[in-house]
PDB file of N, CA and C in Angstrom:
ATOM      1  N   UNK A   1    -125.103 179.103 -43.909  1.00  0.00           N
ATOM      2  CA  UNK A   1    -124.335 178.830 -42.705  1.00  0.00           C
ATOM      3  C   UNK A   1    -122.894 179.263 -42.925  1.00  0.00           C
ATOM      4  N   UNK A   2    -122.587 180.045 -42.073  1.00  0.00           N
ATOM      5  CA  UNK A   2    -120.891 180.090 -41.995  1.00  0.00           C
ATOM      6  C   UNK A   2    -119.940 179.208 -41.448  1.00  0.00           C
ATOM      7  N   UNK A   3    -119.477 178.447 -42.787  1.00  0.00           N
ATOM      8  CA  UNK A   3    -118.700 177.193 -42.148  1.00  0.00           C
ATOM      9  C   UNK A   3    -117.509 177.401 -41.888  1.00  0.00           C
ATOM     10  N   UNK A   4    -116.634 177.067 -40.555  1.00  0.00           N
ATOM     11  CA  UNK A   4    -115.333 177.018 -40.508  1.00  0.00           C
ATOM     12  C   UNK A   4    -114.396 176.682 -41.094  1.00  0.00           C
ATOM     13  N   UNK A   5    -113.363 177.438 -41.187  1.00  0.00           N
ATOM     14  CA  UNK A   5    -112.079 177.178 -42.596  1.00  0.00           C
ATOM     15  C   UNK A   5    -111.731 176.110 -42.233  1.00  0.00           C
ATOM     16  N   UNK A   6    -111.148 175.528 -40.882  1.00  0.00           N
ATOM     17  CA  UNK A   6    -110.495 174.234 -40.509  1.00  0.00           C
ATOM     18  C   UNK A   6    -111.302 174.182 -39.069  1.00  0.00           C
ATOM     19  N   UNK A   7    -111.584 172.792 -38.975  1.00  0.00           N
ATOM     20  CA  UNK A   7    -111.354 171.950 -37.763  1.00  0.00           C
ATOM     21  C   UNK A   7    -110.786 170.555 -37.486  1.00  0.00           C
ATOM     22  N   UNK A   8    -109.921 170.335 -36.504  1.00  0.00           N
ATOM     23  CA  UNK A   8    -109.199 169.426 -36.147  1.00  0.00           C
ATOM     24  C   UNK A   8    -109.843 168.356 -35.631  1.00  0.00           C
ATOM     25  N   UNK A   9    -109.628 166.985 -36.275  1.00  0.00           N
ATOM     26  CA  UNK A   9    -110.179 166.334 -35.419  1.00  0.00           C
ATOM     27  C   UNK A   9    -109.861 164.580 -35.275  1.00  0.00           C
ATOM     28  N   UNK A  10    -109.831 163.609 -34.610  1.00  0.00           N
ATOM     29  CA  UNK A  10    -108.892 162.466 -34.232  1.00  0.00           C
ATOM     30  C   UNK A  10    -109.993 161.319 -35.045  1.00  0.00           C
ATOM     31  N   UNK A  11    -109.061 160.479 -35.678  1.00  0.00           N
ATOM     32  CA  UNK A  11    -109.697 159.421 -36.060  1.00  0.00           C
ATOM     33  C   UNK A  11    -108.608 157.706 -36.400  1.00  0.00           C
ATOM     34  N   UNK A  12    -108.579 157.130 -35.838  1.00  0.00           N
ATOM     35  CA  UNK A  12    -108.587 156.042 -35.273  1.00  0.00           C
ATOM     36  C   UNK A  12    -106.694 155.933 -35.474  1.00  0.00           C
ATOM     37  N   UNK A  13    -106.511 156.886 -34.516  1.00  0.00           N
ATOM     38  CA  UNK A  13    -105.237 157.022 -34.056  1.00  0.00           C
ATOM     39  C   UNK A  13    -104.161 158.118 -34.450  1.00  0.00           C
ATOM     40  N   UNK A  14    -105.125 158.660 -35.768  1.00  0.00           N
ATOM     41  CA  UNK A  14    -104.353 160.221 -36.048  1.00  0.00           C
ATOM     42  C   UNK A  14    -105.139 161.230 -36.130  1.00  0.00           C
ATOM     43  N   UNK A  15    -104.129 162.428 -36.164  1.00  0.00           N
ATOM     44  CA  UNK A  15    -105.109 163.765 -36.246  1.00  0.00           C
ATOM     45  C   UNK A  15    -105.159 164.312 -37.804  1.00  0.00           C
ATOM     46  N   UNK A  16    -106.453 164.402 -37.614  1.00  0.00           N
ATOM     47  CA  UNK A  16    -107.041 164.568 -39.499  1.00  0.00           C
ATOM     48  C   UNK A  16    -107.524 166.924 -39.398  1.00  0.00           C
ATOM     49  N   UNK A  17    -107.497 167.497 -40.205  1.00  0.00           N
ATOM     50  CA  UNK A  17    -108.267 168.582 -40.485  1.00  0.00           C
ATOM     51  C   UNK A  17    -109.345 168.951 -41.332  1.00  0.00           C
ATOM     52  N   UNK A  18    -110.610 168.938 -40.942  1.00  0.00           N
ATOM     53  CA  UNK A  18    -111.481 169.082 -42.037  1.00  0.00           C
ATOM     54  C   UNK A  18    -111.415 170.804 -42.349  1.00  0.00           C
ATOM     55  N   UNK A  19    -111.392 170.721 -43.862  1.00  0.00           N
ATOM     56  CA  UNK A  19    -111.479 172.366 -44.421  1.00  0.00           C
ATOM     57  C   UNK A  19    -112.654 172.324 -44.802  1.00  0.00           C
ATOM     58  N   UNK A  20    -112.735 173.507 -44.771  1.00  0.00           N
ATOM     59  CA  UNK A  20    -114.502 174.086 -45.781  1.00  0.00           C
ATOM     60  C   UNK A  20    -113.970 175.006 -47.023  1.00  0.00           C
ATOM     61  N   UNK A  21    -113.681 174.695 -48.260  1.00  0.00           N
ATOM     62  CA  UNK A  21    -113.107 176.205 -49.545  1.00  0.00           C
ATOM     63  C   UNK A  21    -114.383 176.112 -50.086  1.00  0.00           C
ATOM     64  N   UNK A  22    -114.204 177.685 -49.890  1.00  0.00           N
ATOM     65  CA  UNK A  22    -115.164 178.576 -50.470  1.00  0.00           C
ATOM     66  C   UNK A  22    -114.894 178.859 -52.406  1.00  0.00           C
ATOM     67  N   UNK A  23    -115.177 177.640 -52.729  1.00  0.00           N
ATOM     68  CA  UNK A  23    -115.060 177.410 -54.091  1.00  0.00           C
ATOM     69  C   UNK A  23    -115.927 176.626 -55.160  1.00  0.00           C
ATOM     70  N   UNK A  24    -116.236 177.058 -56.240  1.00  0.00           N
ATOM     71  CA  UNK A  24    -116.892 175.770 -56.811  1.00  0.00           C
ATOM     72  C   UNK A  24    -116.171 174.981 -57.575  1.00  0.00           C
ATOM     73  N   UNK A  25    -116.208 173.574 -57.094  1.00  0.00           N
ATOM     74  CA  UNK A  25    -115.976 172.449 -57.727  1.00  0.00           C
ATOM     75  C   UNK A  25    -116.287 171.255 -58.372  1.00  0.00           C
ATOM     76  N   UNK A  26    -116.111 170.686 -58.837  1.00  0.00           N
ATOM     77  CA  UNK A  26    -116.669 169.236 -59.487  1.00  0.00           C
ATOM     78  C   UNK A  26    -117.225 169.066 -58.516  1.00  0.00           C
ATOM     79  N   UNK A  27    -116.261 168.085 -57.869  1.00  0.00           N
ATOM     80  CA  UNK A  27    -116.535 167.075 -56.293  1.00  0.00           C
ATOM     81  C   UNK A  27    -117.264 168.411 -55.665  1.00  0.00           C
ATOM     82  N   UNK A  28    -117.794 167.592 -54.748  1.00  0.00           N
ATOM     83  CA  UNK A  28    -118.490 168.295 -53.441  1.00  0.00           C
ATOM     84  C   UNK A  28    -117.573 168.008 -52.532  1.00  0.00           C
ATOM     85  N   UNK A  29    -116.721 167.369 -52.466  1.00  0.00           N
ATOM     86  CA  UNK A  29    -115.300 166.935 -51.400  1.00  0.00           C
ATOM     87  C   UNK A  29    -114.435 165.869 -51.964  1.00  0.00           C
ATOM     88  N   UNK A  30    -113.495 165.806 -50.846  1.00  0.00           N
ATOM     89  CA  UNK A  30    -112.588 165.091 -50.991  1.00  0.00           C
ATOM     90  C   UNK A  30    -111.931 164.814 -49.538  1.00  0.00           C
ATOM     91  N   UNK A  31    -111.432 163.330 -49.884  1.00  0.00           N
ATOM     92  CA  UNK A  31    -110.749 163.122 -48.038  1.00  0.00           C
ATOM     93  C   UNK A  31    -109.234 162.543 -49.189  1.00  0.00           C
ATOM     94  N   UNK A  32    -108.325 163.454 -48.306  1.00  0.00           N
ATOM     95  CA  UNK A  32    -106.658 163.252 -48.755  1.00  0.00           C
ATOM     96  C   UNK A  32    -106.441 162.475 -47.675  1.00  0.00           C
ATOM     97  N   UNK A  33    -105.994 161.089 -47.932  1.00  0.00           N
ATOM     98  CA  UNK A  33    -105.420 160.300 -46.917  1.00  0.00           C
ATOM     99  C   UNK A  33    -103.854 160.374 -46.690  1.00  0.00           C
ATOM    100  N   UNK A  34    -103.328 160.813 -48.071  1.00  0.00           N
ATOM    101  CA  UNK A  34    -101.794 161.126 -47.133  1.00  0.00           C
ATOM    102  C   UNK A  34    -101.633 162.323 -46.391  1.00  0.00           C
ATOM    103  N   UNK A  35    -102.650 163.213 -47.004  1.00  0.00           N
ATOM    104  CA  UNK A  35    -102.432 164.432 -45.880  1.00  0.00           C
ATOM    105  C   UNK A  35    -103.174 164.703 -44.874  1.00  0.00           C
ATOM    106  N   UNK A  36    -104.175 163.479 -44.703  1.00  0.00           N
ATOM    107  CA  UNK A  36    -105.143 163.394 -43.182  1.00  0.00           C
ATOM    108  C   UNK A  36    -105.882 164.663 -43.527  1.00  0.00           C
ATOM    109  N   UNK A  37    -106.803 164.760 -44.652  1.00  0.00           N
ATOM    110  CA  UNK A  37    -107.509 165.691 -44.642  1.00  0.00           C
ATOM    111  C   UNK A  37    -108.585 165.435 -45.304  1.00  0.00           C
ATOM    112  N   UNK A  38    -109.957 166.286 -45.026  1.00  0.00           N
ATOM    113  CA  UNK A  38    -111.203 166.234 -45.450  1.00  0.00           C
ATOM    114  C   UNK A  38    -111.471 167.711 -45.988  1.00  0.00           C
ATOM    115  N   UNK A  39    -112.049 167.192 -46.988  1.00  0.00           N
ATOM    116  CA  UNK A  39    -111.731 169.020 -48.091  1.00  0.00           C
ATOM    117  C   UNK A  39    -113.406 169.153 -48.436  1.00  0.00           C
ATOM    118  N   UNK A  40    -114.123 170.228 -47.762  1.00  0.00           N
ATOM    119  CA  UNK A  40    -115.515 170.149 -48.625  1.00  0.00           C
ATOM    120  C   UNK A  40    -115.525 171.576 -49.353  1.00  0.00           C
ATOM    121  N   UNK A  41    -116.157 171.410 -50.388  1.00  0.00           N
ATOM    122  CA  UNK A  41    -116.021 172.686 -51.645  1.00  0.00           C
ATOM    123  C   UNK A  41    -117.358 172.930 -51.596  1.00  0.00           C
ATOM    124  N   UNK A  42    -117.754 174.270 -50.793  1.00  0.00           N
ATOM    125  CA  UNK A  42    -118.842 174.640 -50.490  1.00  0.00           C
ATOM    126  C   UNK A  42    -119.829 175.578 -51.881  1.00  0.00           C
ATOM    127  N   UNK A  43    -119.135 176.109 -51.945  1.00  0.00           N
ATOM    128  CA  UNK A  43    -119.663 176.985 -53.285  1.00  0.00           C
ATOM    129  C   UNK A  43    -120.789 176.559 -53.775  1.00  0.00           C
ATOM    130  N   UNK A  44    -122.144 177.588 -54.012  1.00  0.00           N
ATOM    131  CA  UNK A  44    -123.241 176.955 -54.728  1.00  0.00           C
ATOM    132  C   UNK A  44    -123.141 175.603 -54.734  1.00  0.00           C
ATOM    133  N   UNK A  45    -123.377 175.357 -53.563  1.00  0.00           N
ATOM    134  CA  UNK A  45    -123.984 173.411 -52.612  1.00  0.00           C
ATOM    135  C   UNK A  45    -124.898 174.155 -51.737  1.00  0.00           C
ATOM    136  N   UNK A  46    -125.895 173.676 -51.617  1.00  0.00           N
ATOM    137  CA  UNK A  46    -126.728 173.783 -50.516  1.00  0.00           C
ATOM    138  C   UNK A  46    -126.180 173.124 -48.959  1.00  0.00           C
ATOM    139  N   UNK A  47    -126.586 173.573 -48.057  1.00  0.00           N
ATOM    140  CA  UNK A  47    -126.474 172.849 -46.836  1.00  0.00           C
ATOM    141  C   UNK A  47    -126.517 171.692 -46.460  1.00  0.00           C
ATOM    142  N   UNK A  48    -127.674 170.924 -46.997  1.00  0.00           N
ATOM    143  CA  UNK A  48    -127.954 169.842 -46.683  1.00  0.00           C
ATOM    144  C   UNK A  48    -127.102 168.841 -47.668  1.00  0.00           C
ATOM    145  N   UNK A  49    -126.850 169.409 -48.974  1.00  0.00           N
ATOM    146  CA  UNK A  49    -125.611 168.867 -49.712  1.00  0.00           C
ATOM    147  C   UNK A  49    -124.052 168.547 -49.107  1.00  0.00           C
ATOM    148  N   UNK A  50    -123.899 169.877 -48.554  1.00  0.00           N
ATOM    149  CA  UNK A  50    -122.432 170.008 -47.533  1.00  0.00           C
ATOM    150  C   UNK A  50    -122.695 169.282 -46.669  1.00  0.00           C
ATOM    151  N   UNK A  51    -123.860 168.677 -46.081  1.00  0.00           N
ATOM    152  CA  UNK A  51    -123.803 168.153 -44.847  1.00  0.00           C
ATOM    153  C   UNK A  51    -123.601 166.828 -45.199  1.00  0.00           C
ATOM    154  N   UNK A  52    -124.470 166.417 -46.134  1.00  0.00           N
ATOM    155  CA  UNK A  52    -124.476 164.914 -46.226  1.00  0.00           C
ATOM    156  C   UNK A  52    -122.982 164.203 -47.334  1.00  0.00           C
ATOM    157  N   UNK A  53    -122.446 165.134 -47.728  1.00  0.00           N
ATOM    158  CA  UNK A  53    -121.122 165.055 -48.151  1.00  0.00           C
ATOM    159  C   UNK A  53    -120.339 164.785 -47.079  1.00  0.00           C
ATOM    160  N   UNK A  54    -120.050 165.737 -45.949  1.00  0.00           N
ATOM    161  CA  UNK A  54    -119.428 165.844 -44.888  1.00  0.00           C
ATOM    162  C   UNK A  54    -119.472 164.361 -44.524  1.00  0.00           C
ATOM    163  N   UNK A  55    -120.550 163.323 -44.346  1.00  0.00           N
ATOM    164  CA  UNK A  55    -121.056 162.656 -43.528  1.00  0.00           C
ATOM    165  C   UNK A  55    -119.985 161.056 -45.003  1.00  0.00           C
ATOM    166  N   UNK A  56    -120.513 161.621 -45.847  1.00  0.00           N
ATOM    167  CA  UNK A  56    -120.025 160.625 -46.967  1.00  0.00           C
ATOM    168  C   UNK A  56    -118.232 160.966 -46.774  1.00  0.00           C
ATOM    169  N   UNK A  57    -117.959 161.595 -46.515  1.00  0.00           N
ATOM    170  CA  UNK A  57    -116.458 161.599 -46.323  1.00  0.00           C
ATOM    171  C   UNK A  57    -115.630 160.939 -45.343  1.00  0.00           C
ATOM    172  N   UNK A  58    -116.780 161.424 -44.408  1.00  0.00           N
ATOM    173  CA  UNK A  58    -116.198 160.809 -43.552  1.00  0.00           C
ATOM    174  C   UNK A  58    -116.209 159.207 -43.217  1.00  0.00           C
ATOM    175  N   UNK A  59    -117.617 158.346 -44.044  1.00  0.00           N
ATOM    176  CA  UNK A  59    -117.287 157.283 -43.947  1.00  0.00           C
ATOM    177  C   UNK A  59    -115.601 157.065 -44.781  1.00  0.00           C
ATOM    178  N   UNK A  60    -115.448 157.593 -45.673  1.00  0.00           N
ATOM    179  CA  UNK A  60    -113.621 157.458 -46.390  1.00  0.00           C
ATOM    180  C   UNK A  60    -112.293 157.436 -45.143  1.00  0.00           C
ATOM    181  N   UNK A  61    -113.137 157.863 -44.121  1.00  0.00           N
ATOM    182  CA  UNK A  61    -112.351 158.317 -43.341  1.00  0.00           C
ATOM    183  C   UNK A  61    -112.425 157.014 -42.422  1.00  0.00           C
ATOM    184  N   UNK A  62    -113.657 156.613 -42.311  1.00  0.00           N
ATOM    185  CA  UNK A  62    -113.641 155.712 -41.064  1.00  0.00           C
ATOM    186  C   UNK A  62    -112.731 154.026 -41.978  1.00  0.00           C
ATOM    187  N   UNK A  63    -112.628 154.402 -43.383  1.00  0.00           N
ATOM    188  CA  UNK A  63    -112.817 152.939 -43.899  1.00  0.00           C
ATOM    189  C   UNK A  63    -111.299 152.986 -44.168  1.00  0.00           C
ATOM    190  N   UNK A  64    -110.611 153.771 -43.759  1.00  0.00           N
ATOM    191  CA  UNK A  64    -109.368 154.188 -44.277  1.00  0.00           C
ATOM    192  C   UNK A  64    -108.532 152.979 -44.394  1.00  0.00           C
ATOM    193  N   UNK A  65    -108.651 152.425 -43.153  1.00  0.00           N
ATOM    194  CA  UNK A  65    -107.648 151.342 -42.860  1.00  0.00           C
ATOM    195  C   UNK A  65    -108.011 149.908 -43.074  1.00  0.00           C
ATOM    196  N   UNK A  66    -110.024 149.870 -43.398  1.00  0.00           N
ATOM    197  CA  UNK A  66    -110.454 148.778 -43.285  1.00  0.00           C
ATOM    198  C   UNK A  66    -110.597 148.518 -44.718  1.00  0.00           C
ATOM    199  N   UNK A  67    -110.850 149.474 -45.896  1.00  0.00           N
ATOM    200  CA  UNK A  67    -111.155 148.727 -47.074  1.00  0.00           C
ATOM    201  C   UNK A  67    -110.453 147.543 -47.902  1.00  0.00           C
ATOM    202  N   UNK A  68    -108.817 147.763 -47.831  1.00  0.00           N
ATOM    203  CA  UNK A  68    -108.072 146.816 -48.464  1.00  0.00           C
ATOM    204  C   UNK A  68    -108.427 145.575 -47.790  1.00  0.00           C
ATOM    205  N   UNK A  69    -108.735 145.253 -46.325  1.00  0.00           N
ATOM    206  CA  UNK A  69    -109.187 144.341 -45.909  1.00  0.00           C
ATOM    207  C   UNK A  69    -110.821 143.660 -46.186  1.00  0.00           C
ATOM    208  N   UNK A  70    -111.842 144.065 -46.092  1.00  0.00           N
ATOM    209  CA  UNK A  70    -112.858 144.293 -46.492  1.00  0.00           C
ATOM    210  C   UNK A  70    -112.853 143.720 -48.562  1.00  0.00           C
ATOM    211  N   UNK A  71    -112.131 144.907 -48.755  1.00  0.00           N
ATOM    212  CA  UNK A  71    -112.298 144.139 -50.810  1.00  0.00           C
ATOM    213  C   UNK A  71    -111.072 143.760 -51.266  1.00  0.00           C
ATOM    214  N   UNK A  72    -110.058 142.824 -50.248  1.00  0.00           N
ATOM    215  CA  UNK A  72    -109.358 142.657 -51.391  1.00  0.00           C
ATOM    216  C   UNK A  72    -108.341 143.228 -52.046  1.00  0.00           C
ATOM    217  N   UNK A  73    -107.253 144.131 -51.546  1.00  0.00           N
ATOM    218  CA  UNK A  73    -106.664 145.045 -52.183  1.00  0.00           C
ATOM    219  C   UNK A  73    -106.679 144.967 -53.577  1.00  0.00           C
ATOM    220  N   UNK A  74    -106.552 145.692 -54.240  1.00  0.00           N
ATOM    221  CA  UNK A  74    -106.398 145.870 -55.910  1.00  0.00           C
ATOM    222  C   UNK A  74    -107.100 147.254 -56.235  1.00  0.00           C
ATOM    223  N   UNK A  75    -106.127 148.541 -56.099  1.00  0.00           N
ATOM    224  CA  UNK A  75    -105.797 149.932 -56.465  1.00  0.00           C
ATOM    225  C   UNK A  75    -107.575 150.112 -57.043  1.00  0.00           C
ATOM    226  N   UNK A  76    -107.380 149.787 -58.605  1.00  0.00           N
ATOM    227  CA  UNK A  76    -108.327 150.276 -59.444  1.00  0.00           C
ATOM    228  C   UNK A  76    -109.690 150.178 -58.834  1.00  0.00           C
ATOM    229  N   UNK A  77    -109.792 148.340 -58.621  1.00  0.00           N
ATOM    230  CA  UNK A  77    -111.175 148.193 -57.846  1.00  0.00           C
ATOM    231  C   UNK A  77    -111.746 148.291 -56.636  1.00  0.00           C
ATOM    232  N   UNK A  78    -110.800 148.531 -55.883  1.00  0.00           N
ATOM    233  CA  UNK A  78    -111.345 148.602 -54.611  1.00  0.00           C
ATOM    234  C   UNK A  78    -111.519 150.084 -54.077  1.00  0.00           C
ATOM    235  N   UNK A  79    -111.190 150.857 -54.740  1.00  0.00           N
ATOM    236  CA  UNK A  79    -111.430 152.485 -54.747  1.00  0.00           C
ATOM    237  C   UNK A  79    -112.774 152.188 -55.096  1.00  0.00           C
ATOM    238  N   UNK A  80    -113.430 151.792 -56.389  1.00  0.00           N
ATOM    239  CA  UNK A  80    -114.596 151.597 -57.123  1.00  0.00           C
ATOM    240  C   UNK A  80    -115.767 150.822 -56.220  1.00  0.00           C
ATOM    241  N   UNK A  81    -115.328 149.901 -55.218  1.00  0.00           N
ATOM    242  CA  UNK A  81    -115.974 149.282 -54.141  1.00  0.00           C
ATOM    243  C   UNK A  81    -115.984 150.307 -52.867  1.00  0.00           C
ATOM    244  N   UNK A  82    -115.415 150.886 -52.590  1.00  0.00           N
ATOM    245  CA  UNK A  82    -115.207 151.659 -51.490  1.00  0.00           C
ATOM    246  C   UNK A  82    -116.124 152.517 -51.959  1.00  0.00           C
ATOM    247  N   UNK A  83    -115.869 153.629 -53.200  1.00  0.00           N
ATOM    248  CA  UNK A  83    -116.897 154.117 -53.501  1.00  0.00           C
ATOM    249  C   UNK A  83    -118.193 153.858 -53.516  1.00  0.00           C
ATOM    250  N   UNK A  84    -118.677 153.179 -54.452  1.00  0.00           N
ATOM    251  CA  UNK A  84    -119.562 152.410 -54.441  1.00  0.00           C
ATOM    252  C   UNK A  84    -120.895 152.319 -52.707  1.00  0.00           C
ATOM    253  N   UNK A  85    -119.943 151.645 -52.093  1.00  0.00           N
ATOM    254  CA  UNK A  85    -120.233 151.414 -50.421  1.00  0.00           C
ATOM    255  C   UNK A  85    -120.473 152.515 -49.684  1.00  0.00           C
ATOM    256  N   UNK A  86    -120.010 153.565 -49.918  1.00  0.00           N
ATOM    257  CA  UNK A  86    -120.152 154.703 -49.372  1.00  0.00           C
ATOM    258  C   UNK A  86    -121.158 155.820 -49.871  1.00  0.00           C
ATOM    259  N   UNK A  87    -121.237 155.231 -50.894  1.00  0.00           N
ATOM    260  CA  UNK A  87    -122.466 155.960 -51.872  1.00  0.00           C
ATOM    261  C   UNK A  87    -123.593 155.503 -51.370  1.00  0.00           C
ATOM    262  N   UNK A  88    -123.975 154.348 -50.984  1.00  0.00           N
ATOM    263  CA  UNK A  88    -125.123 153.454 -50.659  1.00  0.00           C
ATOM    264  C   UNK A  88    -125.245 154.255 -49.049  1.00  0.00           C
ATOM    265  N   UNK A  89    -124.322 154.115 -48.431  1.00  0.00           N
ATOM    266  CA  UNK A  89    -124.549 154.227 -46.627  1.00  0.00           C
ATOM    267  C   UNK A  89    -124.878 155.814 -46.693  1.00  0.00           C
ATOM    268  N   UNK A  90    -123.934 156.701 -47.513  1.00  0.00           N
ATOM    269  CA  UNK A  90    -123.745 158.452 -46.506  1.00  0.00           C
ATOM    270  C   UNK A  90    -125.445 158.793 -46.858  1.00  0.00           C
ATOM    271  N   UNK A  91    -126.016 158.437 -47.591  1.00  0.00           N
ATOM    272  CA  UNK A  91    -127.295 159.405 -47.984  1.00  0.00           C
ATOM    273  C   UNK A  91    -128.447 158.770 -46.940  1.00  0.00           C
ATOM    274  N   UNK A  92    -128.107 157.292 -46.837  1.00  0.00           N
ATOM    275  CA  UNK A  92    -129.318 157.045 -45.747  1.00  0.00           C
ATOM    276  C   UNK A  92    -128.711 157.688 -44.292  1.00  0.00           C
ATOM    277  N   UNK A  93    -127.831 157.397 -44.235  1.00  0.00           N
ATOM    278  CA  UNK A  93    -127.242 157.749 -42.237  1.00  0.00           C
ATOM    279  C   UNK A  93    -127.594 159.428 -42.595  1.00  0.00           C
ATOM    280  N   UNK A  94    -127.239 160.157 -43.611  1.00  0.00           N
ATOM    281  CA  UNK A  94    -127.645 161.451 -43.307  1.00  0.00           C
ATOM    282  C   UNK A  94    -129.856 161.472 -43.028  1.00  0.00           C
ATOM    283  N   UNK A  95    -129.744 161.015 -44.092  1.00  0.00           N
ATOM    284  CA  UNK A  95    -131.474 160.887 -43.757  1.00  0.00           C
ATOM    285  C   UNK A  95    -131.987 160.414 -42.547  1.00  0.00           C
ATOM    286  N   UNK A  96    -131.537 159.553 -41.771  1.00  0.00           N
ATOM    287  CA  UNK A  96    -131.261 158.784 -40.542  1.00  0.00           C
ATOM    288  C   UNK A  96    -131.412 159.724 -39.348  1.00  0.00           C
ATOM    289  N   UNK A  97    -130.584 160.759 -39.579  1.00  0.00           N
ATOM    290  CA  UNK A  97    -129.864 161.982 -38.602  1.00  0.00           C
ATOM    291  C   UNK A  97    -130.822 162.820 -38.904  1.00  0.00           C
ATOM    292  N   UNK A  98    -131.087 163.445 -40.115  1.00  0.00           N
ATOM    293  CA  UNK A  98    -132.095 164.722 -40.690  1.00  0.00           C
ATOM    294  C   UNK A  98    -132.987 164.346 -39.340  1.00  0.00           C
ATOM    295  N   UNK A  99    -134.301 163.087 -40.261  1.00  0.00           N
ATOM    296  CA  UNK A  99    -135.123 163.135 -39.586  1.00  0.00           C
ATOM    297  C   UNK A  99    -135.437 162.940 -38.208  1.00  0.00           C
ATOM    298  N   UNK A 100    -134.415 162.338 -37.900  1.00  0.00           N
ATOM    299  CA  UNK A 100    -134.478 162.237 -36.327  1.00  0.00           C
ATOM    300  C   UNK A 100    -133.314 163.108 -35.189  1.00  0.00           C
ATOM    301  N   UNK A 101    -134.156 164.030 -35.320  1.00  0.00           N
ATOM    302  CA  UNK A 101    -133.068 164.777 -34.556  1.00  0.00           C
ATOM    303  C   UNK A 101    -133.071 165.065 -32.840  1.00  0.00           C
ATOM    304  N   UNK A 102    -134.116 164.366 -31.833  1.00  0.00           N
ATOM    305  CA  UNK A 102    -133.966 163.641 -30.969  1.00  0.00           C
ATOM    306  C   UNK A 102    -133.093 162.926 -30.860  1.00  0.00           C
ATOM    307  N   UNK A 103    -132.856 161.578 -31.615  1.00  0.00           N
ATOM    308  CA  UNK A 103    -132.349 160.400 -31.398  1.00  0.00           C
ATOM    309  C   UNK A 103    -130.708 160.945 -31.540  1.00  0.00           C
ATOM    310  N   UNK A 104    -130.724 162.265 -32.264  1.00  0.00           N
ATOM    311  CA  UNK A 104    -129.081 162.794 -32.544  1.00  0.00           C
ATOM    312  C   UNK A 104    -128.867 162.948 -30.804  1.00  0.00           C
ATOM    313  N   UNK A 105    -129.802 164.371 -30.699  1.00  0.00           N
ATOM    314  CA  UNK A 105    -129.490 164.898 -29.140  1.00  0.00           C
ATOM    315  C   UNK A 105    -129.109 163.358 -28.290  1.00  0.00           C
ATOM    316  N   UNK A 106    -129.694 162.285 -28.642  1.00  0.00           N
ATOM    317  CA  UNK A 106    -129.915 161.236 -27.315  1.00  0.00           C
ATOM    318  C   UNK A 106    -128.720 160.673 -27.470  1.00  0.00           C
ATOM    319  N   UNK A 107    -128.644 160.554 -28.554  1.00  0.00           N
ATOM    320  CA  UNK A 107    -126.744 159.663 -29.045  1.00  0.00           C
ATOM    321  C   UNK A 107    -125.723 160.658 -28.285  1.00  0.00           C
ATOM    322  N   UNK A 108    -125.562 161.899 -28.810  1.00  0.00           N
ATOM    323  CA  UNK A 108    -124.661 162.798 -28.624  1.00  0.00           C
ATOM    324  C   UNK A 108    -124.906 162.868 -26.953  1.00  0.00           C
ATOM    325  N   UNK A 109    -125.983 162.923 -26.399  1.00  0.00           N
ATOM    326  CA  UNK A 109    -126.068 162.975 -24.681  1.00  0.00           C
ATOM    327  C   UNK A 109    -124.936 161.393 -23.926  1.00  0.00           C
ATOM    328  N   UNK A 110    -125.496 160.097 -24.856  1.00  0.00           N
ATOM    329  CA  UNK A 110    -124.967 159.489 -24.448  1.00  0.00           C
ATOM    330  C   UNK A 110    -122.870 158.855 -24.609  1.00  0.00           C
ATOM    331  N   UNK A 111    -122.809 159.537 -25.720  1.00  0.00           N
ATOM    332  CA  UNK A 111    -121.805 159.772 -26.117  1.00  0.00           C
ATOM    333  C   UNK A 111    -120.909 160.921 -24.974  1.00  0.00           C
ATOM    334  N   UNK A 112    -121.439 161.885 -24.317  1.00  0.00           N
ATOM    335  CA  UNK A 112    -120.617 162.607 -23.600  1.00  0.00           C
ATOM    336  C   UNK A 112    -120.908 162.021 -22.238  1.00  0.00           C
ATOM    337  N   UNK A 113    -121.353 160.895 -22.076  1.00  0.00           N
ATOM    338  CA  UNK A 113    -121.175 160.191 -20.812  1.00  0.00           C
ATOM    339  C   UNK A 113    -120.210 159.050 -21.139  1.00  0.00           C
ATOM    340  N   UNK A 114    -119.655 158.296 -22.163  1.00  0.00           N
ATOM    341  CA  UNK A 114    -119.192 157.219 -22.278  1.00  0.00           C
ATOM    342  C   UNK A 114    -117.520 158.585 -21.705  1.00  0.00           C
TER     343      UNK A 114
END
């Protein structure tokens, strides 16, 4: 798939850019919260890897503001909990989505009516 270098996009009150580098890296991504960005490192990853990364990032993204609340602030561990939490959710919600890709179309239909 030819993934786009940047897209822009709003999340719970700012504007974030997801990149795609055409690189190989450790990580399969990264979400920079001071720079409102989502970084996926495509390079020898499969698709369905990039995708369900994408999907794991973005929970980082949704939890941005909620984790210190949620665990507790404390730097070391609550990165390690956040992680942790997000490790557990991105692989089922991607599996969730894979296999049901009706129920995507039906969300996304109802989503452009709200």
């Amino acid at each position: 798939m030819n993934y786009p270098k940047e897209l822009k996009f709003k999340a719970s009150g700012f504007d974030w850019k997801l990149k795609f580098i055409d690189i190989t890296h450790d990580n399969f991504g990264e979400t920079l919260m001071d720079k409102k960005e989502v970084v996926l490192f495509h390079r020898d990853h499969s698709h369905q890897e990039i995708t369900e990364t994408l999907i794991h990032e973005l929970f980082h993204v949704v939890m941005y503001d909620s984790a210190d609340a949620i665990f507790q602030f404390d730097t070391e561990s609550n990165m390690k909990k956040e992680e942790n939490a997000i490790r557990l959710l991105s692989p089922k919600l991607f599996a969730l989505m894979r296999e049901n890709p009706k129920l995507m179309k039906l969300i996304g239909e109802m989503l452009d009516e709200c």
